[in-house]
C-alpha atoms as a PDB file:
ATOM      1  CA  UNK A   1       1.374 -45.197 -31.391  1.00  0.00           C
ATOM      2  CA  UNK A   2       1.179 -44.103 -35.410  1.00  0.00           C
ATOM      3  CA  UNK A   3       2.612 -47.480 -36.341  1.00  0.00           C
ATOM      4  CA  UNK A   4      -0.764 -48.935 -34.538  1.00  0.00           C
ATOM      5  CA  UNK A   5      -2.934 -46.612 -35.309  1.00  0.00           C
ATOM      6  CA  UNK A   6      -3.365 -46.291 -39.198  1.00  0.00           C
ATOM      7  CA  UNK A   7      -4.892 -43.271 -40.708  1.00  0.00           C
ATOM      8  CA  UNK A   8      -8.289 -45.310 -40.821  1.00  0.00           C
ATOM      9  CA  UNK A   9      -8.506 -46.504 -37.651  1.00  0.00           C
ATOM     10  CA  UNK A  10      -8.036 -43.214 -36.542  1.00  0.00           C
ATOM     11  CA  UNK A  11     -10.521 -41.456 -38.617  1.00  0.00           C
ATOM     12  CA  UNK A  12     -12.340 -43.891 -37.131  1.00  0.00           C
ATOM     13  CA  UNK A  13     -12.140 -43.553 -33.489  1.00  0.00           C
ATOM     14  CA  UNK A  14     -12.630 -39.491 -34.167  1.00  0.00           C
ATOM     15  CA  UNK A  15     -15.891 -40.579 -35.836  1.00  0.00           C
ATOM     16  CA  UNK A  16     -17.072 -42.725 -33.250  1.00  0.00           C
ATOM     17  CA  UNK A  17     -16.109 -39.853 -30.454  1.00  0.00           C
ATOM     18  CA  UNK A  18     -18.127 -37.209 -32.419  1.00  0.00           C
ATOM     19  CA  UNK A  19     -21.139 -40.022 -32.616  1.00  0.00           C
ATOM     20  CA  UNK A  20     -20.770 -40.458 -29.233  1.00  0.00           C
ATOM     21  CA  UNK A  21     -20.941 -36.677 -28.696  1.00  0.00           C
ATOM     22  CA  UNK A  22     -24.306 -36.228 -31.099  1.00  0.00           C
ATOM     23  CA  UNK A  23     -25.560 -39.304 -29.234  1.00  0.00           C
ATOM     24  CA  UNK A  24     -25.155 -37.377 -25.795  1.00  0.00           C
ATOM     25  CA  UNK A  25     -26.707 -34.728 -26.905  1.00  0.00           C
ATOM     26  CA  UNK A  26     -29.668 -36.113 -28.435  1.00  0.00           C
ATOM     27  CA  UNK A  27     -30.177 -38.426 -25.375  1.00  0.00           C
ATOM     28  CA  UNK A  28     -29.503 -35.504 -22.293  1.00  0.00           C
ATOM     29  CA  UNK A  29     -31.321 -33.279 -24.563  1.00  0.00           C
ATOM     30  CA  UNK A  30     -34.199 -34.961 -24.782  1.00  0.00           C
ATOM     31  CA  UNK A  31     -34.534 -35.928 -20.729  1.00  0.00           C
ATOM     32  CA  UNK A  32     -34.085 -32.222 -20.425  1.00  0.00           C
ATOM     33  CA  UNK A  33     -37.066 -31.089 -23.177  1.00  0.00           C
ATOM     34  CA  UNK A  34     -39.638 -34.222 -21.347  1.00  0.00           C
ATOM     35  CA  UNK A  35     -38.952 -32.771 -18.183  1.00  0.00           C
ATOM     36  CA  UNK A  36     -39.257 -29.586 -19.067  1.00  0.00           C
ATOM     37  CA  UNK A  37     -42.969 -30.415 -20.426  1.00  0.00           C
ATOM     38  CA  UNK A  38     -43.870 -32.820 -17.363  1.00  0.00           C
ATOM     39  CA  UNK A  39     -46.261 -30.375 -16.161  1.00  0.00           C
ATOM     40  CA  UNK A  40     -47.987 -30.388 -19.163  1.00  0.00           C
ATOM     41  CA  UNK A  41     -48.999 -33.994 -20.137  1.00  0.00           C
ATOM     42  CA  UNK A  42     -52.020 -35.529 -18.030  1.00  0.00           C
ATOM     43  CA  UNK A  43     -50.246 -38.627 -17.796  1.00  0.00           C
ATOM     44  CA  UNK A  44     -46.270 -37.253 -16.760  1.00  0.00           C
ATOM     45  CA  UNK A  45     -45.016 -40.808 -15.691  1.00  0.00           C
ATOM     46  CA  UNK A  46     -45.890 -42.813 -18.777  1.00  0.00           C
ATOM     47  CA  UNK A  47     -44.658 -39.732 -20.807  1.00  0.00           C
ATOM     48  CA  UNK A  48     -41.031 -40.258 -18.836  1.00  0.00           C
ATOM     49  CA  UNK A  49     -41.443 -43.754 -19.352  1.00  0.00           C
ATOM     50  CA  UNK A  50     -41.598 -43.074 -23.195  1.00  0.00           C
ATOM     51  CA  UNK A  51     -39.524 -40.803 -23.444  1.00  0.00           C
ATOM     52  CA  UNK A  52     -36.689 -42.889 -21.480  1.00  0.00           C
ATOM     53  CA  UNK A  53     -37.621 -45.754 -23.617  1.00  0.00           C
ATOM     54  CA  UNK A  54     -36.941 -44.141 -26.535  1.00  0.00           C
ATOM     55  CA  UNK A  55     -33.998 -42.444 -25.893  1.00  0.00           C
ATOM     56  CA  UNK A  56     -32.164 -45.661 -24.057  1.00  0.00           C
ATOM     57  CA  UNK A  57     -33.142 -47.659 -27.148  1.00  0.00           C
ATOM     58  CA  UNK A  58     -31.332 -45.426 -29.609  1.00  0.00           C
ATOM     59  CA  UNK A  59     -28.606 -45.136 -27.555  1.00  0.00           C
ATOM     60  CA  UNK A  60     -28.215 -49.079 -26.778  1.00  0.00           C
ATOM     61  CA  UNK A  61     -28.805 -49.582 -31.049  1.00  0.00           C
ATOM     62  CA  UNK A  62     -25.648 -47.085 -31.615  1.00  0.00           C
ATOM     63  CA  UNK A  63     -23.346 -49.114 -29.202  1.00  0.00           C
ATOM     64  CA  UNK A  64     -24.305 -52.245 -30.044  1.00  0.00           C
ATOM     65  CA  UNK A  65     -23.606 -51.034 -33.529  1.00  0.00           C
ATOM     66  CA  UNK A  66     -20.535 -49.689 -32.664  1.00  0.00           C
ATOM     67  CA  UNK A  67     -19.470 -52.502 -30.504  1.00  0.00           C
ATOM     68  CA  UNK A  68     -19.036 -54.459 -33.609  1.00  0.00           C
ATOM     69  CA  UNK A  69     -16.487 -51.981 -34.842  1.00  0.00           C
ATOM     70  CA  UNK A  70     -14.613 -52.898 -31.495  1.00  0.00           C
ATOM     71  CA  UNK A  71     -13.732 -51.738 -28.132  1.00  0.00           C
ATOM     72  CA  UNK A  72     -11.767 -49.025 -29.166  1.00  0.00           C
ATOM     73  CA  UNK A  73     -14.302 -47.100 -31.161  1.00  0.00           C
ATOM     74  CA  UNK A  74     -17.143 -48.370 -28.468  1.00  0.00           C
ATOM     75  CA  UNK A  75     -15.114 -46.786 -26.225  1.00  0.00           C
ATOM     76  CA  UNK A  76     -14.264 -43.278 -27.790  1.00  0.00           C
ATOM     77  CA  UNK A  77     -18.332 -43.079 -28.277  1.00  0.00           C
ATOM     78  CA  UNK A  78     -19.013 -44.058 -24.764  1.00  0.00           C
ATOM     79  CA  UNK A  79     -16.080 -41.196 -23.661  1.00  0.00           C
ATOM     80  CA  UNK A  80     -18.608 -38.729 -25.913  1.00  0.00           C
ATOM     81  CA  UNK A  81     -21.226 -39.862 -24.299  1.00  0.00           C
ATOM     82  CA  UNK A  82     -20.274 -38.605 -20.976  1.00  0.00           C
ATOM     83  CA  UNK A  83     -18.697 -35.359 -22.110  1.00  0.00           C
ATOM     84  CA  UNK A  84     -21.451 -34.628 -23.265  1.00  0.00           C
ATOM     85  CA  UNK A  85     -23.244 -35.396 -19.637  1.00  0.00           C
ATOM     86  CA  UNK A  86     -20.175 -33.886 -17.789  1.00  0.00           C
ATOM     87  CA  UNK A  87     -20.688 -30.296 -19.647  1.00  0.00           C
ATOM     88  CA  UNK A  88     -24.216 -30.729 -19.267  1.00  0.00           C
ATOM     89  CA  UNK A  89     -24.068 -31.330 -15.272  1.00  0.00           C
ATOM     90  CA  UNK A  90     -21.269 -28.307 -15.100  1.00  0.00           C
ATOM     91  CA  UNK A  91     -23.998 -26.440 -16.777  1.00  0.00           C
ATOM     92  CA  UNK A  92     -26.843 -26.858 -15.168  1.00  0.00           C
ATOM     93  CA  UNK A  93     -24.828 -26.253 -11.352  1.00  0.00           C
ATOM     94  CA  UNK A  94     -23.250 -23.270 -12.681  1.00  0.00           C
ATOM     95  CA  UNK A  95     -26.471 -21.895 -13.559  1.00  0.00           C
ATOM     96  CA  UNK A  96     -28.501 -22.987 -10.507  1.00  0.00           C
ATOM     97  CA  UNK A  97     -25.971 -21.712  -7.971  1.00  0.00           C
ATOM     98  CA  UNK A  98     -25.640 -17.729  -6.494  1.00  0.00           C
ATOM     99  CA  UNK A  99     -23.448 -16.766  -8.432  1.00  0.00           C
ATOM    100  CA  UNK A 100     -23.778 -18.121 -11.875  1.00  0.00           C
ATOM    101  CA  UNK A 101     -25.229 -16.379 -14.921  1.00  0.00           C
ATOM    102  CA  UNK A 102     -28.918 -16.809 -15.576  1.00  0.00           C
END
């Protein structure tokens, strides 16, 4: 696997995993600040509508950037990506059910 991988390429793939993880974050994080503030816009669905806008278009611009790096860094973004959701989901059921910590 070294012989395939040079030192580059896998600097690279860390890169694009730790992208991928900053991506997540900014994206989940900012469905979970709009719909934390939903109650307080007069006009809620065009603020989701924004808000999703904005946040799909960033995310689509980093892939497509990173697609053009290749499938292998695409992918170790994308894997980010959905840690990031995965922890986030764990989260948020931990804390909802009977027993978890407020």
């Amino acid at each position: 696997m070294t012989a395939v991988l040079g030192a580059m390429d896998a600097a690279t793939l860390v890169g694009a995993f730790a992208l991928g993880l900053a991506l997540g974050a900014g994206y989940f994080g900012g469905l979970w600040w709009t719909l934390a503030r939903m109650d307080r816009w007069r006009r809620p669905a065009v603020a989701l509508a924004v808000s999703f806008a904005l946040r799909a278009g960033l995310a689509l611009a980093v892939f497509a950037a990173l697609a053009r790096l290749g499938l292998a860094p695409l992918g170790a973004a994308f894997l980010g990506f959905v840690a990031v959701r995965l922890v986030a989901s764990w989260r948020l059921a931990r804390d909802r059910s009977p027993g978890g910590t407020p």
